[in-house]
PDB file of N, CA and C in Angstrom:
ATOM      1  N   UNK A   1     -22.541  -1.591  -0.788  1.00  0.00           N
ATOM      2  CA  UNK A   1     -22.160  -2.852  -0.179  1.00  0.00           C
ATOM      3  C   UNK A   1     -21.606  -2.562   1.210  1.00  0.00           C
ATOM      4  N   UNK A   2     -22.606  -3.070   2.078  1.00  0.00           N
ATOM      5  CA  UNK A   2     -21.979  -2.299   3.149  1.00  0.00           C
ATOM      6  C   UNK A   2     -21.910  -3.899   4.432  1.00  0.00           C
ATOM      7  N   UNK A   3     -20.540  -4.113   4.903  1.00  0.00           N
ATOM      8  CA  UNK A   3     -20.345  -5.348   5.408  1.00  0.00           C
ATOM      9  C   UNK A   3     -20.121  -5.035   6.908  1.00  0.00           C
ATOM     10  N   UNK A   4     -20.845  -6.303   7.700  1.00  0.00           N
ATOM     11  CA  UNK A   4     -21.187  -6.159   8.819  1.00  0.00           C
ATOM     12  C   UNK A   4     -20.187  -6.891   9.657  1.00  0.00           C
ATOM     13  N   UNK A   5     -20.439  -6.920  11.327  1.00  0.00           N
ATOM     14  CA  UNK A   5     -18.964  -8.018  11.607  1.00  0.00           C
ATOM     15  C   UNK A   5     -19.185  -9.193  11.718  1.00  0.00           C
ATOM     16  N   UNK A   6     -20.459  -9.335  11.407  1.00  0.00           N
ATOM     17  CA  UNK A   6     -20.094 -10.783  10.780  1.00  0.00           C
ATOM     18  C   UNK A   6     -19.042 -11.136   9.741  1.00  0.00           C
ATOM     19  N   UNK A   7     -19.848 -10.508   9.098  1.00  0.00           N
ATOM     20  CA  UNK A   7     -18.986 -10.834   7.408  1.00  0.00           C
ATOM     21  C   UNK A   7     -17.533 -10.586   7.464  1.00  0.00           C
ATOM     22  N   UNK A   8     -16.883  -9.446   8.203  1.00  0.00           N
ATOM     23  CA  UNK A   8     -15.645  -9.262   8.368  1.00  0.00           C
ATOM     24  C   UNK A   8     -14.496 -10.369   9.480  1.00  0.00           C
ATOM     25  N   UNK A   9     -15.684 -10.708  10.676  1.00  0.00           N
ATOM     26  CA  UNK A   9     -14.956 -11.456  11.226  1.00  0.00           C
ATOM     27  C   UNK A   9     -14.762 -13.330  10.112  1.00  0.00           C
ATOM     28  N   UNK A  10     -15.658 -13.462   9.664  1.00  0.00           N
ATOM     29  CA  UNK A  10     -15.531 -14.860   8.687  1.00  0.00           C
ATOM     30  C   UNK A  10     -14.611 -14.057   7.785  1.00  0.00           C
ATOM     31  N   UNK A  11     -14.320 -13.585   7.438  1.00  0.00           N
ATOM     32  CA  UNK A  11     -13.366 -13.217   6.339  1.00  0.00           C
ATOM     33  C   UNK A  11     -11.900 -13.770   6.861  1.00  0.00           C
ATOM     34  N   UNK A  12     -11.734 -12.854   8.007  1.00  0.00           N
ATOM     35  CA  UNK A  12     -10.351 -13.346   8.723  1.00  0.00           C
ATOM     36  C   UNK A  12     -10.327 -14.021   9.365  1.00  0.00           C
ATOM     37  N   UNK A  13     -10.966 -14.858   9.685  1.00  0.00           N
ATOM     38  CA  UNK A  13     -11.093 -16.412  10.017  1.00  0.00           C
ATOM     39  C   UNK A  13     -10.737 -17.383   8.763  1.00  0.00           C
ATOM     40  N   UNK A  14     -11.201 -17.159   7.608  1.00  0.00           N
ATOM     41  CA  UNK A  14     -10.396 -17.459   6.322  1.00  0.00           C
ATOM     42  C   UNK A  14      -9.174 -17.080   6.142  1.00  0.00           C
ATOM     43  N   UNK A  15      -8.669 -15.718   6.191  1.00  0.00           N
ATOM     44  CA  UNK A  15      -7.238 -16.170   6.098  1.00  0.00           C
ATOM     45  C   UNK A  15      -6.494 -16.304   7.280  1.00  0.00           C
ATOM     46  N   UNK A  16      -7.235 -16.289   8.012  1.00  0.00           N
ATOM     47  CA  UNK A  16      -6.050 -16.741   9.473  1.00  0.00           C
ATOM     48  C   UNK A  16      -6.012 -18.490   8.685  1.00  0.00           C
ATOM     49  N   UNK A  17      -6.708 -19.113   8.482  1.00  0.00           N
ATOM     50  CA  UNK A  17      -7.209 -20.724   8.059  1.00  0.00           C
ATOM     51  C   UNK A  17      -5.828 -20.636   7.054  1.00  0.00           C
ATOM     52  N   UNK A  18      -6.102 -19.579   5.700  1.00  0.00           N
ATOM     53  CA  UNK A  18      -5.213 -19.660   4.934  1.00  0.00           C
ATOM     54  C   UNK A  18      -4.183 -19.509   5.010  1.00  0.00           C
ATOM     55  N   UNK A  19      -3.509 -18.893   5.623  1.00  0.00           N
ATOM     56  CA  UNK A  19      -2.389 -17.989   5.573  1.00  0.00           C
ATOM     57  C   UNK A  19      -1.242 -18.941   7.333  1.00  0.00           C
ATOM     58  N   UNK A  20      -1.809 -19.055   8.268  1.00  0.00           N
ATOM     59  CA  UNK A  20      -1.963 -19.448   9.132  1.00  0.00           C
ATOM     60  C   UNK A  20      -1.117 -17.891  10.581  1.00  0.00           C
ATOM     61  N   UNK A  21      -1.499 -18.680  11.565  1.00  0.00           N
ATOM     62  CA  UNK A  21      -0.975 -17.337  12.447  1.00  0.00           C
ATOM     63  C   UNK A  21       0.899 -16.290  12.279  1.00  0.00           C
ATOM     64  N   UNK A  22       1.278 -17.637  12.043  1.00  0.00           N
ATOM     65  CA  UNK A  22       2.756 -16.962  11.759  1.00  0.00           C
ATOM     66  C   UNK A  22       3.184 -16.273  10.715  1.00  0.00           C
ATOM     67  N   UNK A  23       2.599 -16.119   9.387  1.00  0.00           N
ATOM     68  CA  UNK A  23       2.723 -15.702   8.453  1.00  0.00           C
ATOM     69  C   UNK A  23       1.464 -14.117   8.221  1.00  0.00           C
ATOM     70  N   UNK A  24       0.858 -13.974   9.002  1.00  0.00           N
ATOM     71  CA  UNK A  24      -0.512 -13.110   8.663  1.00  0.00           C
ATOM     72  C   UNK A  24       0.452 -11.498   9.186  1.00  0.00           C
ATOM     73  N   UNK A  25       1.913 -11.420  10.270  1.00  0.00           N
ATOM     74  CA  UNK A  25       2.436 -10.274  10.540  1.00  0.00           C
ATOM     75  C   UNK A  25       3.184 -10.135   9.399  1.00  0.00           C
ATOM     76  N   UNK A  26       3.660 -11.199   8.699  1.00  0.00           N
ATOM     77  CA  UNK A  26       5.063 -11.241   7.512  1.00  0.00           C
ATOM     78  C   UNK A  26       4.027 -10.497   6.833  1.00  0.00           C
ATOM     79  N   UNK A  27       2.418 -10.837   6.046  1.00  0.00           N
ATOM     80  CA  UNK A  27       2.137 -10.406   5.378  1.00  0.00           C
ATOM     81  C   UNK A  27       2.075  -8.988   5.245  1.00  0.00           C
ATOM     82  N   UNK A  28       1.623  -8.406   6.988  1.00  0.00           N
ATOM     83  CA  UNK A  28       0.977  -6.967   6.891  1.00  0.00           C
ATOM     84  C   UNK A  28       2.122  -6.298   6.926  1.00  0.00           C
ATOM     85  N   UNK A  29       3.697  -7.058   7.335  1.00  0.00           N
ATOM     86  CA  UNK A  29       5.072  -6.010   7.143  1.00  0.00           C
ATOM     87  C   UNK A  29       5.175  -5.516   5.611  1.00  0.00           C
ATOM     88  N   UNK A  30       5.402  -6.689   4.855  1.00  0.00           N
ATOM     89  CA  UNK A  30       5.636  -6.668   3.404  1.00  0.00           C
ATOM     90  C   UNK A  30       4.449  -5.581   3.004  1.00  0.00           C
ATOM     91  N   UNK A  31       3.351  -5.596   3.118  1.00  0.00           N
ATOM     92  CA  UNK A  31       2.130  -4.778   2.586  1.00  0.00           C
ATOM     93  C   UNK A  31       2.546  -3.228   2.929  1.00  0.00           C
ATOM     94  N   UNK A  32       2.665  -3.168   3.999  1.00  0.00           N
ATOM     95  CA  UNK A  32       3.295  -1.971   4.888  1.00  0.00           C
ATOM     96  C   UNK A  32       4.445  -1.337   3.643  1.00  0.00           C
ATOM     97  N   UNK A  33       5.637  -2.195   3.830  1.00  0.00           N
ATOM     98  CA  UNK A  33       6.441  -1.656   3.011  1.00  0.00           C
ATOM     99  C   UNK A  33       6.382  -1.508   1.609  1.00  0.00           C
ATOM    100  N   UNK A  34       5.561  -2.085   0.956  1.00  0.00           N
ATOM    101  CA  UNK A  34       4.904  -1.863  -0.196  1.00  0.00           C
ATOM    102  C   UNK A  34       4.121  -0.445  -0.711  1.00  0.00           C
ATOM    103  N   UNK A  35       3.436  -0.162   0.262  1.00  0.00           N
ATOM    104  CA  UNK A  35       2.827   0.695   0.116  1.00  0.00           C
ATOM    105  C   UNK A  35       3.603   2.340   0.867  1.00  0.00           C
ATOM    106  N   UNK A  36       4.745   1.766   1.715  1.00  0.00           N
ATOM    107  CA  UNK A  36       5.622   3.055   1.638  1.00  0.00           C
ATOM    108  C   UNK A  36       6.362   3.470   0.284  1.00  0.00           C
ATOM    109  N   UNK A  37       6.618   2.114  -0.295  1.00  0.00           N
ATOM    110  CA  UNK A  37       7.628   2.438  -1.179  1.00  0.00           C
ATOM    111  C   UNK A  37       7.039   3.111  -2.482  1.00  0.00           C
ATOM    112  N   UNK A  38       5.435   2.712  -2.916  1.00  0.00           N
ATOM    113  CA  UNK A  38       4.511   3.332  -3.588  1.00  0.00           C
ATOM    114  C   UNK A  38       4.299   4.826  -3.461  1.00  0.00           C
ATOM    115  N   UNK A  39       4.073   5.737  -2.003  1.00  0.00           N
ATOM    116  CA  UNK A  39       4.323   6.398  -1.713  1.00  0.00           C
ATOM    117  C   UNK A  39       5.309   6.892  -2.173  1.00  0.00           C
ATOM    118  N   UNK A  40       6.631   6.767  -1.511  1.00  0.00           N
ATOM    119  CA  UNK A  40       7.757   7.066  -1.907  1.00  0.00           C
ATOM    120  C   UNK A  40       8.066   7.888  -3.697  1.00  0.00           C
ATOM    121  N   UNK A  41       7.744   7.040  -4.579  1.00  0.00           N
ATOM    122  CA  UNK A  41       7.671   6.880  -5.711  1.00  0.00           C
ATOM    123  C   UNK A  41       6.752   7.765  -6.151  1.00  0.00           C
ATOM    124  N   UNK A  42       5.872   7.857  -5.440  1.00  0.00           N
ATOM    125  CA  UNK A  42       4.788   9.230  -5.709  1.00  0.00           C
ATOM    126  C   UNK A  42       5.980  10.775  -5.870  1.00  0.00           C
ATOM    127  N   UNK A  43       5.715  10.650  -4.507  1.00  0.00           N
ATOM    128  CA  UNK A  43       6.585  12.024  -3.920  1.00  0.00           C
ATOM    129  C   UNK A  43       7.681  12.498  -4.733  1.00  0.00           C
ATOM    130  N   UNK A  44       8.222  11.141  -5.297  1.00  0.00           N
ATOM    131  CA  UNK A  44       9.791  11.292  -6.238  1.00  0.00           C
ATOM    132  C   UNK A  44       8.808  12.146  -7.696  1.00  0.00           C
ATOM    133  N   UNK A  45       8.227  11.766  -8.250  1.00  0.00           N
ATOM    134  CA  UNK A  45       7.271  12.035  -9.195  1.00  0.00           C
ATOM    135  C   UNK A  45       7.196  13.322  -9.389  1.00  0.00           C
ATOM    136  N   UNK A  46       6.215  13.646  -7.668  1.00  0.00           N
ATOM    137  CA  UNK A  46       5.396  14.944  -8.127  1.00  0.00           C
ATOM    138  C   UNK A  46       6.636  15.966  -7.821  1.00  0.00           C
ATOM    139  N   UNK A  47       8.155  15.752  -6.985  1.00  0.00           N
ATOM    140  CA  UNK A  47       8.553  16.933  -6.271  1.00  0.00           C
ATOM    141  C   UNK A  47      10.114  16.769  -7.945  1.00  0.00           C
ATOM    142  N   UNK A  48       9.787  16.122  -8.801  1.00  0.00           N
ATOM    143  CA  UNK A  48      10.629  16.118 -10.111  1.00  0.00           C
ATOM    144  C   UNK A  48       9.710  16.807 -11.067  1.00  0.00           C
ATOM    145  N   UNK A  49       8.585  16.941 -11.233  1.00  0.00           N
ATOM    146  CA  UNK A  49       7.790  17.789 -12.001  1.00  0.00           C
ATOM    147  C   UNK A  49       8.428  18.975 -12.027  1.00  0.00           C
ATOM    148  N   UNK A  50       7.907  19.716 -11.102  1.00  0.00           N
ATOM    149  CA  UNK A  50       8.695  20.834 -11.142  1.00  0.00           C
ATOM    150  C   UNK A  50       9.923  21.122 -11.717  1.00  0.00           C
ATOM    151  N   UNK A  51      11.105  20.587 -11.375  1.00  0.00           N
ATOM    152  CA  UNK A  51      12.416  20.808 -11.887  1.00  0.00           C
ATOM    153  C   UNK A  51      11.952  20.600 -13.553  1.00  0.00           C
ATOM    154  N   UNK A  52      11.708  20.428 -14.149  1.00  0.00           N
ATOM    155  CA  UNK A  52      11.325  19.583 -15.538  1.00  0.00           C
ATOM    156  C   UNK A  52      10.906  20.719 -15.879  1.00  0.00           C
ATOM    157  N   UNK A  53       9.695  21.444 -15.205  1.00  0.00           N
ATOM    158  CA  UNK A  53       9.603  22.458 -15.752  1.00  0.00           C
ATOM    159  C   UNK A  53      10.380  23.830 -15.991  1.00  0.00           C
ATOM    160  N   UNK A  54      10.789  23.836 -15.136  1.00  0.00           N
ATOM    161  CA  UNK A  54      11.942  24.704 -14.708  1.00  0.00           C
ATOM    162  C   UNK A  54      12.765  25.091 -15.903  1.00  0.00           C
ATOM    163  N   UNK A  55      13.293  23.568 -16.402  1.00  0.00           N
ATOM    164  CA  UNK A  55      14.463  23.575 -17.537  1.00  0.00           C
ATOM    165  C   UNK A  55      13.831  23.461 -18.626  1.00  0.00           C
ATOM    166  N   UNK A  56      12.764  23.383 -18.889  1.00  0.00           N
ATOM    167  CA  UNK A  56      11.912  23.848 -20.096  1.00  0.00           C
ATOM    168  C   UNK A  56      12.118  24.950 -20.483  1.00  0.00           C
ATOM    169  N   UNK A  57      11.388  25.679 -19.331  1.00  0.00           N
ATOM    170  CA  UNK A  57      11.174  27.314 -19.584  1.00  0.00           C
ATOM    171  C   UNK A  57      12.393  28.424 -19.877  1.00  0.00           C
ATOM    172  N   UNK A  58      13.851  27.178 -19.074  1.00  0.00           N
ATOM    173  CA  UNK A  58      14.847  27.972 -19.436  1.00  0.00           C
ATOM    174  C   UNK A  58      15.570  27.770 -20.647  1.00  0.00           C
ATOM    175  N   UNK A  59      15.168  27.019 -21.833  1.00  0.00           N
ATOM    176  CA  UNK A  59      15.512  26.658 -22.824  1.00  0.00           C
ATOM    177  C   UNK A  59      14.985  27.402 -23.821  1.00  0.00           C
TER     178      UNK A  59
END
């Protein structure tokens, strides 16, 4: 599926329609920080693995 600029520019012409101009930066902040905080939550994850193992092995 491979989309052309047509198709991309009508897309955001829909949600500019939807959403309207003042609200389309609120959206991409919130998204932004969403997806740091996803991140975030990763990193917490993979860099706690380790320790976990750690106190396994010393048990």
């Amino acid at each position: 599926m491979n989309l052309g600029w047509q198709e991309i520019l009508l897309i955001l012409l829909i949600v500019l329609l939807l959403f309207g101009a003042r609200k389309i930066p609120e959206l991409a902040r919130s998204l932004g920080k969403g997806v740091r905080e996803f991140k975030k939550g990763l990193h917490e994850i993979e860099s706690s693995e380790p320790e976990e193992e750690k106190k396994a092995e010393k048990q």
